[in-house]
N, C-alpha and C. Protein backbone atom coordinates (compact mmCIF):
# COMPACT_ATOMS: atom_id res chain seq x y z
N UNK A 1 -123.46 -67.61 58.85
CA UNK A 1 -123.73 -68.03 57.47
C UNK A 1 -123.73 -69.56 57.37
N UNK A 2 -124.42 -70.09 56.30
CA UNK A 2 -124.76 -71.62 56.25
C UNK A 2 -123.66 -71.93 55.56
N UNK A 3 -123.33 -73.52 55.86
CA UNK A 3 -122.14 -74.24 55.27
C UNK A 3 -122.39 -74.72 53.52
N UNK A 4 -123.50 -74.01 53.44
CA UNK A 4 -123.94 -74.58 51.95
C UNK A 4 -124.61 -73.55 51.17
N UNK A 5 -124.32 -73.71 49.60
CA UNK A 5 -125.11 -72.56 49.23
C UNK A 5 -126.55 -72.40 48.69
N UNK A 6 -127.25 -73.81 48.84
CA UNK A 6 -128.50 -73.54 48.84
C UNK A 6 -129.26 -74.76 49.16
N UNK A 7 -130.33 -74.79 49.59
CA UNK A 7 -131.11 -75.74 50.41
C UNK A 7 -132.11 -76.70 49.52
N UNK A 8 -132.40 -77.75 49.30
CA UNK A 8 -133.70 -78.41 48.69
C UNK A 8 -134.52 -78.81 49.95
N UNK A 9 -135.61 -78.88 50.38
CA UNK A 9 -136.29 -79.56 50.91
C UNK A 9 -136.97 -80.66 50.00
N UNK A 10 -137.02 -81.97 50.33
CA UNK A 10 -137.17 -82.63 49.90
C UNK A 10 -138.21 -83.53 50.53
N UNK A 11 -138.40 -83.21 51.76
CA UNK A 11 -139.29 -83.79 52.52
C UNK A 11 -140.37 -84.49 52.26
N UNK A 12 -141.40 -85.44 52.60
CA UNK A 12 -142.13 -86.07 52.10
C UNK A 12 -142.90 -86.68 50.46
N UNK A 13 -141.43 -86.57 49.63
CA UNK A 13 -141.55 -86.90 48.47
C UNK A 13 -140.65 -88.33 48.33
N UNK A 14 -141.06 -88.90 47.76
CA UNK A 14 -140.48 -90.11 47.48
C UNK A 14 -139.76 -90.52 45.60
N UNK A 15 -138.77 -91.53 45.85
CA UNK A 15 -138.29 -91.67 44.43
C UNK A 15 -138.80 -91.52 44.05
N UNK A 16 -139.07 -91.24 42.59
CA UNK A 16 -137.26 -90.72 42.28
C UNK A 16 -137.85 -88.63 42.30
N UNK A 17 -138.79 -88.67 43.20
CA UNK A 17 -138.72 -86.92 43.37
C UNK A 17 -137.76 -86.16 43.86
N UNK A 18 -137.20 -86.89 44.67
CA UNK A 18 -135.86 -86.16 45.33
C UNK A 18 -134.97 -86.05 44.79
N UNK A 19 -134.32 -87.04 43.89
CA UNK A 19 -133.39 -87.05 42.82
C UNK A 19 -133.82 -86.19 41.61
N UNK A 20 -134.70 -85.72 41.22
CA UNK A 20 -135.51 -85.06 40.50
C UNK A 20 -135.34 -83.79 40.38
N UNK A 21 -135.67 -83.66 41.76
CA UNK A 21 -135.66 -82.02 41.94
C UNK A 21 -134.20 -81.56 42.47
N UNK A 22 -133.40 -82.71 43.20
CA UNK A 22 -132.23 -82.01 43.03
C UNK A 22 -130.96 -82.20 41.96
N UNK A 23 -131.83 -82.69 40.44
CA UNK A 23 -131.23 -82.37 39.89
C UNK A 23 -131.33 -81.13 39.02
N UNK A 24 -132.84 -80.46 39.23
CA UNK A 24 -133.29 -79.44 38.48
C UNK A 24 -132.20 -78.52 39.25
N UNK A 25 -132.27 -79.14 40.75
CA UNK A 25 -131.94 -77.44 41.90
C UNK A 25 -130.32 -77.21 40.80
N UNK A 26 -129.48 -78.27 40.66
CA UNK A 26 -128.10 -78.54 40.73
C UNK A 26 -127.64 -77.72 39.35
N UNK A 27 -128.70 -77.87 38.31
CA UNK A 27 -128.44 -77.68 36.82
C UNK A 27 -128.52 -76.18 37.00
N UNK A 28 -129.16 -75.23 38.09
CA UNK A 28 -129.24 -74.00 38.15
C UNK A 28 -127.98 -73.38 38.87
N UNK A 29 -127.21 -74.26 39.07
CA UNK A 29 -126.17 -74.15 40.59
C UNK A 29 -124.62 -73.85 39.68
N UNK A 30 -123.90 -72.92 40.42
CA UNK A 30 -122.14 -73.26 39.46
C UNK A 30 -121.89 -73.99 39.93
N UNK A 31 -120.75 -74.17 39.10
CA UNK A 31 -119.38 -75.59 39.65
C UNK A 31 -118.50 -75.21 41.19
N UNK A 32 -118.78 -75.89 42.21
CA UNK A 32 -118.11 -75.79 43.12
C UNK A 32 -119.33 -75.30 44.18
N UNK A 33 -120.53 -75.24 44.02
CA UNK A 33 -121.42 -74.83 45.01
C UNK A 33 -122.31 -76.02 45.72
N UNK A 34 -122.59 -75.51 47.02
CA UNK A 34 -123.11 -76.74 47.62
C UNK A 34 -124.74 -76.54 47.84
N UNK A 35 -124.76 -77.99 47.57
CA UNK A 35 -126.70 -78.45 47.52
C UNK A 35 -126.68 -78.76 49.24
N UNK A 36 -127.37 -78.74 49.54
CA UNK A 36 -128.06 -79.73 51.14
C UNK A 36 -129.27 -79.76 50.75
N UNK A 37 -129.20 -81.01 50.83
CA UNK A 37 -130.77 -81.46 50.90
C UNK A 37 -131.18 -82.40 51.90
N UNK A 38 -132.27 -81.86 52.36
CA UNK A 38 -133.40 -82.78 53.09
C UNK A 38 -134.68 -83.80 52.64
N UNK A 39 -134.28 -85.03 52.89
CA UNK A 39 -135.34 -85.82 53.01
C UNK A 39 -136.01 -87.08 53.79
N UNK A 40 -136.97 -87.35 53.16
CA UNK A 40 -137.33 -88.32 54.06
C UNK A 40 -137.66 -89.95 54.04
N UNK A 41 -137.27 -90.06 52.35
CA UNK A 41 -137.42 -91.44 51.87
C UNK A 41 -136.06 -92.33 52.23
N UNK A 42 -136.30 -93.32 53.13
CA UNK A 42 -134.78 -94.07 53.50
C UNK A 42 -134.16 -94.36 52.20
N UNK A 43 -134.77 -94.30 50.94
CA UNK A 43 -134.35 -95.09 49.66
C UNK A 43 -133.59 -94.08 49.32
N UNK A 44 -133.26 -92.54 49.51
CA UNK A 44 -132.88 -91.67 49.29
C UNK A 44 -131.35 -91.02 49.49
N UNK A 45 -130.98 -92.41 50.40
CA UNK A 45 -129.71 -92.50 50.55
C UNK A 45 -128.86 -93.24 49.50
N UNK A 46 -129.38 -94.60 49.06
CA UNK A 46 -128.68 -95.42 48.33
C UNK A 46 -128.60 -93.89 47.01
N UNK A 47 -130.20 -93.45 46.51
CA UNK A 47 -130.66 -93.06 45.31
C UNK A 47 -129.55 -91.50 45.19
N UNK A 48 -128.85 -91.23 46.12
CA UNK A 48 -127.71 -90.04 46.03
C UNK A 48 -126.44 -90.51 46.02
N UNK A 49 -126.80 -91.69 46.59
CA UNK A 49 -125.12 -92.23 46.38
C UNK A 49 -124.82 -92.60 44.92
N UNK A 50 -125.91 -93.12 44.29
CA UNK A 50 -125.64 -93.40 42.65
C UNK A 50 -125.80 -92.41 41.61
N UNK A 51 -126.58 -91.55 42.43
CA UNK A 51 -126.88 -90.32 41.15
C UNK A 51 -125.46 -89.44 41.16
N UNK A 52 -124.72 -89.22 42.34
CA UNK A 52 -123.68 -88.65 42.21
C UNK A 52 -122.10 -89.32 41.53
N UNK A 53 -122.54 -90.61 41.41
CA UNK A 53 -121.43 -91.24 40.71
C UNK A 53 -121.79 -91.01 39.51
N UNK A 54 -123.29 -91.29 39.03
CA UNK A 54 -123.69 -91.39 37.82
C UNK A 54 -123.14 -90.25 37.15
N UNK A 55 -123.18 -88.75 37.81
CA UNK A 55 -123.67 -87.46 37.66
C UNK A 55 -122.27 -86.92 37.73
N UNK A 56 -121.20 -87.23 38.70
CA UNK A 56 -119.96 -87.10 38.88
C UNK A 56 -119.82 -85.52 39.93
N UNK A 57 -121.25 -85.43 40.60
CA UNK A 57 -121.28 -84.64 41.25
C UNK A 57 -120.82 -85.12 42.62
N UNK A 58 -120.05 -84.22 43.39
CA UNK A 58 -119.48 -85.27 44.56
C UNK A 58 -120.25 -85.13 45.76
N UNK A 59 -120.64 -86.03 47.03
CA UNK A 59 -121.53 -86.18 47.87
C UNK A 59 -120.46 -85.91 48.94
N UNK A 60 -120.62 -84.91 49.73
CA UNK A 60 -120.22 -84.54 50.79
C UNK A 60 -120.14 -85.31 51.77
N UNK A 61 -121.23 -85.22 52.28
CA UNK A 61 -121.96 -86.09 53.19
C UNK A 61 -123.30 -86.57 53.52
N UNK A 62 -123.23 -87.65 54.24
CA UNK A 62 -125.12 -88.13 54.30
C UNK A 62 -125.00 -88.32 55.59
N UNK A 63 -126.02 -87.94 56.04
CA UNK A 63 -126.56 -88.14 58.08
C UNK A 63 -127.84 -88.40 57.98
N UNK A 64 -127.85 -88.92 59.06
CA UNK A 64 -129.67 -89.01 59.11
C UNK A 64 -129.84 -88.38 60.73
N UNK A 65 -131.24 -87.73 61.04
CA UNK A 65 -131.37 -86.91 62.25
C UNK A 65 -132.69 -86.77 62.39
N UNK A 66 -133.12 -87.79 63.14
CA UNK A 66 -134.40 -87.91 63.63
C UNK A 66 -135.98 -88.20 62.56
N UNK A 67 -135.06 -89.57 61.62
CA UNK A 67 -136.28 -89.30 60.45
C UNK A 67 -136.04 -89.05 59.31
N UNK A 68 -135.08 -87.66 59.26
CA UNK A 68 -134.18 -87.03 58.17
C UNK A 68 -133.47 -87.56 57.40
N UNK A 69 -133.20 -87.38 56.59
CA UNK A 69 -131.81 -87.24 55.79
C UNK A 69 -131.38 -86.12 55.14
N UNK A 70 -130.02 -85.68 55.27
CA UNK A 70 -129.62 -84.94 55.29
C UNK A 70 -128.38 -85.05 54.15
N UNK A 71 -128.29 -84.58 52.89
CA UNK A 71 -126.99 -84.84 52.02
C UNK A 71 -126.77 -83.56 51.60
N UNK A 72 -125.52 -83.56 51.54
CA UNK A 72 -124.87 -81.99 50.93
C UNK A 72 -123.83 -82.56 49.55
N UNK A 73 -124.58 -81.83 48.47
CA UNK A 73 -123.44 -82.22 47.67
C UNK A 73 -123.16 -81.08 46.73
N UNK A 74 -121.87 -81.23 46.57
CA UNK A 74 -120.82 -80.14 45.62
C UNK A 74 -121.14 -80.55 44.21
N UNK A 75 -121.59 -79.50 43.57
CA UNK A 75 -121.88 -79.49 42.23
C UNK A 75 -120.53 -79.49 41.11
N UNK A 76 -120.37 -80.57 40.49
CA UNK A 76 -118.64 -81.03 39.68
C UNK A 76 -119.25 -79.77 38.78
C-alpha cells in the first residue's frame, strides 16, 4: 500500500496550475490525509512551500528525482 492517500500528477503544468489543482485535489480530501504530488515546474517548490503556510496545510516533504518533484502534504 502507498504512503499517501492520493496522488496529483502535476506534471508538465506550470504556475500557478499545480498549486491550483492541488488545491481543488485537497478541498476534496479529510483532515489528516495525504496529497503527493508530482511535478515539474522548479518554481513549484518555493510555490508549496508558501501555499502550505498560507493554507496551514503541512508539507511533509519535497524531493526532487530526476526532473521531478515530488511533495506530499497532510491536509490540516
Amino acid at each position: 500500500m502507498a504512503d499517501f492517500d492520493q496522488e496529483l500528477d502535476a506534471s508538465g503544468l506550470n504556475c500557478p496550475l499545480p498549486i491550483l489543482r492541488a488545491k481543488k485535489t485537497l478541498n476534496g480530501m479529510d483532515a489528516g490525509k495525504l496529497l503527493r504530488i508530482i511535478a515539474t515546474d522548479p518554481g513549484s517548490v518555493k510555490d508549496f512551500e508558501a501555499f502550505c503556510k498560507q493554507t496551514g496545510n503541512e508539507l511533509m516533504s519535497s524531493s526532487e528525482e530526476g526532473g521531478k518533484y515530488l511533495f506530499l502534504i497532510r491536509k490540516a
